[in-house]
PDB file of N, CA and C in Angstrom:
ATOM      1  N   UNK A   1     117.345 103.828 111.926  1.00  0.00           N
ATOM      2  CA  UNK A   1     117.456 104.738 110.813  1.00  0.00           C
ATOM      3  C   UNK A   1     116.632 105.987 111.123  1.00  0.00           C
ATOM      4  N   UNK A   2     117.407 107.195 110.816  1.00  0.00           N
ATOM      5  CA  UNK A   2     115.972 108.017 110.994  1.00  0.00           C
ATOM      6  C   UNK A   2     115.640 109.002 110.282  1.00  0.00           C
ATOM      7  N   UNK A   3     114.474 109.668 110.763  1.00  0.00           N
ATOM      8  CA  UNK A   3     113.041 109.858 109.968  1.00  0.00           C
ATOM      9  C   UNK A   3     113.427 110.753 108.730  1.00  0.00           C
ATOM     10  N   UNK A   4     113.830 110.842 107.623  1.00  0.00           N
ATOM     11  CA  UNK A   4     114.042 111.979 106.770  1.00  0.00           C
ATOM     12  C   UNK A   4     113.119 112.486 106.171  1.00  0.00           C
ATOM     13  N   UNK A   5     112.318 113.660 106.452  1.00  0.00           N
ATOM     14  CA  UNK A   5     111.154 114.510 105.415  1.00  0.00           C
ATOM     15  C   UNK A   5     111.711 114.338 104.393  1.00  0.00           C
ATOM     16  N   UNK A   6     110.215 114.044 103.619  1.00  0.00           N
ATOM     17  CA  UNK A   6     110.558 114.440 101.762  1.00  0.00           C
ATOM     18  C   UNK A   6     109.640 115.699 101.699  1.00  0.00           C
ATOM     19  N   UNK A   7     110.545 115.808 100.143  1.00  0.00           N
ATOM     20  CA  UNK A   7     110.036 117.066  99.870  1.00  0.00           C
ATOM     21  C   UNK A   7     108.555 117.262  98.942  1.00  0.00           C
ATOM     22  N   UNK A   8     107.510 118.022  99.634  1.00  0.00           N
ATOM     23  CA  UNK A   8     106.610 117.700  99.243  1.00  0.00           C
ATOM     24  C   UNK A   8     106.213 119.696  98.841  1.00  0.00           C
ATOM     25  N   UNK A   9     105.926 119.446  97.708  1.00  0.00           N
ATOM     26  CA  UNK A   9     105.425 120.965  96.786  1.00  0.00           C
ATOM     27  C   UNK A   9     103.927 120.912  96.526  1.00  0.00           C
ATOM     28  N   UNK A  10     103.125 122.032  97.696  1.00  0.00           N
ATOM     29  CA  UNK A  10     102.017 121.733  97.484  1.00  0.00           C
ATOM     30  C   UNK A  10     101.186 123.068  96.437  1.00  0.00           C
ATOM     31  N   UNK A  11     102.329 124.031  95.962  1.00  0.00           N
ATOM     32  CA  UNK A  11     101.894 124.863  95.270  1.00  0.00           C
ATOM     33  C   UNK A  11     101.851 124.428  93.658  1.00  0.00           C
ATOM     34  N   UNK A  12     102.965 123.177  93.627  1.00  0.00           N
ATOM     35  CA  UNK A  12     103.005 122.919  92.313  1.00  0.00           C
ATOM     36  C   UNK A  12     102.696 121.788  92.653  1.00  0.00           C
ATOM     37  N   UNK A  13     102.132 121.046  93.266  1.00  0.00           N
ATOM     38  CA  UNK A  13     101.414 119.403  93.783  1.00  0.00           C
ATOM     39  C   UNK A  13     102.340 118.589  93.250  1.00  0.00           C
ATOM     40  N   UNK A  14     103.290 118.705  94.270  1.00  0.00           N
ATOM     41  CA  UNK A  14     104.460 117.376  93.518  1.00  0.00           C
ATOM     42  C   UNK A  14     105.271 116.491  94.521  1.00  0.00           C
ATOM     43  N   UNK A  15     105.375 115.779  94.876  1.00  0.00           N
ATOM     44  CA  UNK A  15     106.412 114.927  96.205  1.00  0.00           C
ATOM     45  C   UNK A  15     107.686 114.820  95.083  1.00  0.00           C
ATOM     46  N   UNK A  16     108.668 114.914  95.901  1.00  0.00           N
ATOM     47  CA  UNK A  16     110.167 114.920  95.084  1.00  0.00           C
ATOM     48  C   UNK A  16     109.947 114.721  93.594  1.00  0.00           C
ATOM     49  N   UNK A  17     109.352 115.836  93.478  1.00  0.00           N
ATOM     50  CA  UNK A  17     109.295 116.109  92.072  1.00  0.00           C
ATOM     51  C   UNK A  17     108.232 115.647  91.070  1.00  0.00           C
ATOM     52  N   UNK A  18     107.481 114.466  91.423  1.00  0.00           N
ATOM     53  CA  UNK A  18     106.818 113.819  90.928  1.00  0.00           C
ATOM     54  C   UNK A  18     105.491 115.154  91.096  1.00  0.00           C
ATOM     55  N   UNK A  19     104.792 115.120  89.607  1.00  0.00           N
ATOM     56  CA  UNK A  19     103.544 115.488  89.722  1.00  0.00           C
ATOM     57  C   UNK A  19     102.668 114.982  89.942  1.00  0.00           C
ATOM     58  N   UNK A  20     101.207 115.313  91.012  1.00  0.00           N
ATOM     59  CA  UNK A  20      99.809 114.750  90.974  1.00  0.00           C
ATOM     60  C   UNK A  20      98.689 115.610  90.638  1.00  0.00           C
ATOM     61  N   UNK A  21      97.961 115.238  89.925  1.00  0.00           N
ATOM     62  CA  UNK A  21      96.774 115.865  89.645  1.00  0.00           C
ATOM     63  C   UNK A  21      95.758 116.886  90.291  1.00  0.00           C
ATOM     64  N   UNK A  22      95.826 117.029  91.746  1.00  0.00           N
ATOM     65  CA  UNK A  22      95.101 117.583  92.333  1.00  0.00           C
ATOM     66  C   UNK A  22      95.320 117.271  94.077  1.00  0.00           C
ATOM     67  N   UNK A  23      95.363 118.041  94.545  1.00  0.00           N
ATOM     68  CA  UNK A  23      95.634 118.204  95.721  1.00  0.00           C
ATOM     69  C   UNK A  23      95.130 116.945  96.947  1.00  0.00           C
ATOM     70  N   UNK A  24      93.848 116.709  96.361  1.00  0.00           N
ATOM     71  CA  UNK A  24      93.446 115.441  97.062  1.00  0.00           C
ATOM     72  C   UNK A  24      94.318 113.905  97.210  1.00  0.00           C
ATOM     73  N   UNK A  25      94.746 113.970  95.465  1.00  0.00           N
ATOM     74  CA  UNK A  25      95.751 112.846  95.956  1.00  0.00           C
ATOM     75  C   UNK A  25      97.006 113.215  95.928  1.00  0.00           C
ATOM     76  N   UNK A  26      97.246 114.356  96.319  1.00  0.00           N
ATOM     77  CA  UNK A  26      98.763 114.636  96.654  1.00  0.00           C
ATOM     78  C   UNK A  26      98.761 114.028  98.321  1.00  0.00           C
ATOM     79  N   UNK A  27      98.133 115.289  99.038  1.00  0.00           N
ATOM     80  CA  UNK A  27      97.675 114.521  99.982  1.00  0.00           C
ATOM     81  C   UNK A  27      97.489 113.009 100.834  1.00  0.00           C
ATOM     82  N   UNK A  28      96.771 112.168  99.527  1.00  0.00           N
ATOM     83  CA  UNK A  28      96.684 110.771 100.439  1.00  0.00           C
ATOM     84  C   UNK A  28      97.857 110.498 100.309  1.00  0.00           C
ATOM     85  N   UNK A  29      98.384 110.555  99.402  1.00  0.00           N
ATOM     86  CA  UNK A  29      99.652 110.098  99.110  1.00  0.00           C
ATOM     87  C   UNK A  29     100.525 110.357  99.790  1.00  0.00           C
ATOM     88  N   UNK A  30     101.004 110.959  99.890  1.00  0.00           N
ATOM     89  CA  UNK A  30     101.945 112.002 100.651  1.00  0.00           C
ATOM     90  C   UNK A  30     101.232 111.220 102.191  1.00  0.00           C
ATOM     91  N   UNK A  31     100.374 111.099 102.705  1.00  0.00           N
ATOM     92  CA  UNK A  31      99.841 110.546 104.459  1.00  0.00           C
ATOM     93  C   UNK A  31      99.834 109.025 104.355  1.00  0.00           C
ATOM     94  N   UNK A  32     100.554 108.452 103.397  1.00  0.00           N
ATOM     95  CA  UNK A  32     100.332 107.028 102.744  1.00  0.00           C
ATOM     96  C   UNK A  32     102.271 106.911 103.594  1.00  0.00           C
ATOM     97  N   UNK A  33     102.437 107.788 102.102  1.00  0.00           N
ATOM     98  CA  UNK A  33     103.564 107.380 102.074  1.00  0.00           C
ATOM     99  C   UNK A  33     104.480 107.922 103.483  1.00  0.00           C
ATOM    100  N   UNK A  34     103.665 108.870 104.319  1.00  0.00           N
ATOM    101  CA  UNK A  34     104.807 108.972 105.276  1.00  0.00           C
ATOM    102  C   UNK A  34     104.514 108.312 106.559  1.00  0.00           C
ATOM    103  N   UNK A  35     103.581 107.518 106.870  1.00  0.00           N
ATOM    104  CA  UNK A  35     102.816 106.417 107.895  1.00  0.00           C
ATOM    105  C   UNK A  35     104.529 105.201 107.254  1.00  0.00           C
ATOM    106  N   UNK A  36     104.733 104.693 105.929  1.00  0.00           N
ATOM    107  CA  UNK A  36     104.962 103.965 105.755  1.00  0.00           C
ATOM    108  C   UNK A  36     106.455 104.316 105.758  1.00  0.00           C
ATOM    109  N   UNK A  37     107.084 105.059 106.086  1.00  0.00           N
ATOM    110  CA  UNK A  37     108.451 105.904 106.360  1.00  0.00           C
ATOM    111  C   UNK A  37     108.917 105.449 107.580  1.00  0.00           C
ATOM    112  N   UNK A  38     107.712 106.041 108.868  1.00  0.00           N
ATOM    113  CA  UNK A  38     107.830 105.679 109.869  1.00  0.00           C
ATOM    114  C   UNK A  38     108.299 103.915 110.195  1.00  0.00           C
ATOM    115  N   UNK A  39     107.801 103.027 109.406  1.00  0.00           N
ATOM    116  CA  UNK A  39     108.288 101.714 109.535  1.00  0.00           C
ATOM    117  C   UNK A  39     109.338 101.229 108.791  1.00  0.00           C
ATOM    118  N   UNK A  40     110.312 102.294 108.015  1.00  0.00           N
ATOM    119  CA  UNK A  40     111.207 101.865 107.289  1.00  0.00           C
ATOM    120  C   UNK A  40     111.420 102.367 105.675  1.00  0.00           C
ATOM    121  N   UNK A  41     110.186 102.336 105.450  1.00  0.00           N
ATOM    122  CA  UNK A  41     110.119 102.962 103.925  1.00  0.00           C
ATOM    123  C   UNK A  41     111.017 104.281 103.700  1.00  0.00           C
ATOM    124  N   UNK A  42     112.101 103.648 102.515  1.00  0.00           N
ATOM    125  CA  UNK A  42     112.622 104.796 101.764  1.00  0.00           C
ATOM    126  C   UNK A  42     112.305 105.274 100.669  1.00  0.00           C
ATOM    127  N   UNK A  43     110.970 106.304  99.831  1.00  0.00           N
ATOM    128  CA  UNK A  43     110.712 106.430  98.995  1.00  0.00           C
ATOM    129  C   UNK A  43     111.864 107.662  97.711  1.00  0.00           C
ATOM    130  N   UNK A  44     111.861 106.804  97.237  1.00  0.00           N
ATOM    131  CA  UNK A  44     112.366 106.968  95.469  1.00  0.00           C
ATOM    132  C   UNK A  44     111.415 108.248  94.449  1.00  0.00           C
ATOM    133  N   UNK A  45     111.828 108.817  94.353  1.00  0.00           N
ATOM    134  CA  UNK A  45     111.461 109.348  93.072  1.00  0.00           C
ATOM    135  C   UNK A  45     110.678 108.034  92.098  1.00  0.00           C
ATOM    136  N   UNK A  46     111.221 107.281  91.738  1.00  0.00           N
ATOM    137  CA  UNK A  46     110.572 106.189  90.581  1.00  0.00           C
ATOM    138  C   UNK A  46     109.611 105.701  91.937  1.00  0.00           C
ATOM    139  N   UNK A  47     109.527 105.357  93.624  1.00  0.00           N
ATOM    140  CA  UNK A  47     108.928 105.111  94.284  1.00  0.00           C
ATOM    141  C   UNK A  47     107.279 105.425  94.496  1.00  0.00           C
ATOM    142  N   UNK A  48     107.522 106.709  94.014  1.00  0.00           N
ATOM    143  CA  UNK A  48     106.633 108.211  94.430  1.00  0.00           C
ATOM    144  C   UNK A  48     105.989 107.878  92.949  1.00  0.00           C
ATOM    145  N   UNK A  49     106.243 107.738  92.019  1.00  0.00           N
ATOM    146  CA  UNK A  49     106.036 107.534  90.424  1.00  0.00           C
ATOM    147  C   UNK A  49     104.536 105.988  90.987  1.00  0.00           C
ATOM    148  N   UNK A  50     105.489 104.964  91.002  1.00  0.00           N
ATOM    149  CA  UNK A  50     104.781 103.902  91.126  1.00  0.00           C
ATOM    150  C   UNK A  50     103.455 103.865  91.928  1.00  0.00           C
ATOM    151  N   UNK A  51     103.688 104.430  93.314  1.00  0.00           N
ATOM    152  CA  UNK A  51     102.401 104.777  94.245  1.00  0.00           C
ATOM    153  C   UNK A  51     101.600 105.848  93.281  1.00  0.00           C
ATOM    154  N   UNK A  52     101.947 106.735  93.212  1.00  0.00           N
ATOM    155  CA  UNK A  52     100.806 107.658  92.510  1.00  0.00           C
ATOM    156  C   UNK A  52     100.605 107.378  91.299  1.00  0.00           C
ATOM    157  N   UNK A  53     100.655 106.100  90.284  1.00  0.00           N
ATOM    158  CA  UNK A  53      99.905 105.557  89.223  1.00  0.00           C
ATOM    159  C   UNK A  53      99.340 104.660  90.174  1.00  0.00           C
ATOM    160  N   UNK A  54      99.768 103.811  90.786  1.00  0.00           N
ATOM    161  CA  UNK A  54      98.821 102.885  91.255  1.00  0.00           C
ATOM    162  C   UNK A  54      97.715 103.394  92.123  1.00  0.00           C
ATOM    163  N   UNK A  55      97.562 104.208  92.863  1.00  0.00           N
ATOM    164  CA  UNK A  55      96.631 104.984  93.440  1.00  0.00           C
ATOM    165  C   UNK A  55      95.731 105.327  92.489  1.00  0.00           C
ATOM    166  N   UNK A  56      96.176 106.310  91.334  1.00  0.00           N
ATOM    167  CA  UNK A  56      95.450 106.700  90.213  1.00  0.00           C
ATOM    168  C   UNK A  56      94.481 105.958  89.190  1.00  0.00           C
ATOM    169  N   UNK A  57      94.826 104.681  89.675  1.00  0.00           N
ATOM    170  CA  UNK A  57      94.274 103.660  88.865  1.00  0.00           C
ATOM    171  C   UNK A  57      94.933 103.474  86.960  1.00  0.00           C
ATOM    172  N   UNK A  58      96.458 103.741  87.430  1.00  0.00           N
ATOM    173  CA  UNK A  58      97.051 103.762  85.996  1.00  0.00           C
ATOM    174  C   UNK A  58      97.985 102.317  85.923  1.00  0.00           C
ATOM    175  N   UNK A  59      98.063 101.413  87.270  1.00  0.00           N
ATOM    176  CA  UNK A  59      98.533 100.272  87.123  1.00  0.00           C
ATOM    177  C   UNK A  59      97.805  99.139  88.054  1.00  0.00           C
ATOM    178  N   UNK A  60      97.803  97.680  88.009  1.00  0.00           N
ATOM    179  CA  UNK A  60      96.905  96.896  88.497  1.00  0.00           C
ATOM    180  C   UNK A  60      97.461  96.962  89.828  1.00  0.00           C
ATOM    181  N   UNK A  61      96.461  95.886  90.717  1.00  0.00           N
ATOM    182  CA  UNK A  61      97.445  95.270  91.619  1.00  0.00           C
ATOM    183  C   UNK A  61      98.650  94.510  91.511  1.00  0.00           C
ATOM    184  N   UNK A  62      98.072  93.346  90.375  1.00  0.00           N
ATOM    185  CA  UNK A  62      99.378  92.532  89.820  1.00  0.00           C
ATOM    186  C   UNK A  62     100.450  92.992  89.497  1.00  0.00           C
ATOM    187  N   UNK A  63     100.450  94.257  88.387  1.00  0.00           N
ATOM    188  CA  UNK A  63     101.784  95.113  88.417  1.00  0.00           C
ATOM    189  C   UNK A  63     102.307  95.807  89.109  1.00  0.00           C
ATOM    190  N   UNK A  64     101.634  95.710  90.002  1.00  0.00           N
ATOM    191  CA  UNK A  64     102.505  96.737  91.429  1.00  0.00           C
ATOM    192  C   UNK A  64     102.626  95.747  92.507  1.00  0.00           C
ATOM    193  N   UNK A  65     102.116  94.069  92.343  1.00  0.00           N
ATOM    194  CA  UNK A  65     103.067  93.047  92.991  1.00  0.00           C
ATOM    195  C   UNK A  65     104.270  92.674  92.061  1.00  0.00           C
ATOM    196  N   UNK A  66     103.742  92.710  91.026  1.00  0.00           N
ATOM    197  CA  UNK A  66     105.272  92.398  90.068  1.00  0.00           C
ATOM    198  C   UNK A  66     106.265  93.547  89.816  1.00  0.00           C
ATOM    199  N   UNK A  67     105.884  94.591  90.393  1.00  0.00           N
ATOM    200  CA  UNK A  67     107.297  95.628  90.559  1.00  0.00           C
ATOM    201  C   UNK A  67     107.770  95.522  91.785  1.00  0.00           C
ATOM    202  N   UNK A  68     106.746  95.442  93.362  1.00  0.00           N
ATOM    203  CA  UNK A  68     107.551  95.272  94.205  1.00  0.00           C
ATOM    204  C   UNK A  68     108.331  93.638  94.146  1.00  0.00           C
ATOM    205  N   UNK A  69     108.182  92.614  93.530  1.00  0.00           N
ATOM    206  CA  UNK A  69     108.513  91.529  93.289  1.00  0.00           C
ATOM    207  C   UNK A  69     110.122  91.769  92.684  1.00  0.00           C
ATOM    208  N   UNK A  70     110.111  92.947  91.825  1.00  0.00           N
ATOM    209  CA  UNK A  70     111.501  92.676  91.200  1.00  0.00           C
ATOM    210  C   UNK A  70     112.087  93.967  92.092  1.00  0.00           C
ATOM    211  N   UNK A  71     111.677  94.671  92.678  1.00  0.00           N
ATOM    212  CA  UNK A  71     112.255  95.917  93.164  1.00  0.00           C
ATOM    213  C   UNK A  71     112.569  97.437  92.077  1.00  0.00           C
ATOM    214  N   UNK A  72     112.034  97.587  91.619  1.00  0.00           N
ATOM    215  CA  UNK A  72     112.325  97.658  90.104  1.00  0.00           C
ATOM    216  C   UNK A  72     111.768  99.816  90.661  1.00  0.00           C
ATOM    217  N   UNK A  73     111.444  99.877  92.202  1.00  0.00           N
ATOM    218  CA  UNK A  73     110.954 101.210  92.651  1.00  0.00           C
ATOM    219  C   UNK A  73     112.145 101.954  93.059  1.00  0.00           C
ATOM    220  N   UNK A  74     112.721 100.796  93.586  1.00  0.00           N
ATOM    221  CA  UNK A  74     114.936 101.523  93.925  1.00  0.00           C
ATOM    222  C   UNK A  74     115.208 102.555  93.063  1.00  0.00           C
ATOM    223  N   UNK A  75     116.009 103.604  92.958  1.00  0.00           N
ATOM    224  CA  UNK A  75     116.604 104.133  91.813  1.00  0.00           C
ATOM    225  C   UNK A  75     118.541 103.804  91.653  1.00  0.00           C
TER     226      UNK A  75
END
């Protein structure tokens, strides 16, 4: 499969659209999520959503095993 850039807006700090708070975790995020591209990862809009609450500390671990559990990051 190969490598497709996402689109990442660092004037309005947003990966496909999704907003982040501040440049720092646009950033990890964004070097998170494209390490994990390289092995296959296709990130989602609702994908990009889920990582940057869970990063943010807006969901547990458990709920972000029980979303990748149901797949529920697909759109």
């Amino acid at each position: 499969m190969p490598y497709t850039p996402i689109v990442i807006n660092r004037k309005k700090l947003t990966i496909l659209d999704v907003q982040f708070p501040n440049m720092d975790a646009l950033e990890s995020i964004a070097e998170a999520i494209g390490s994990n591209m390289f092995e296959g990862f296709q990130p989602t809009r609702k994908g990009v959503e889920i990582i940057r609450d869970y990063c943010l500390g807006k969901l547990t671990f458990a709920e972000l095993a029980a979303i990748a559990r149901e797949k529920s990051y697909a759109e």
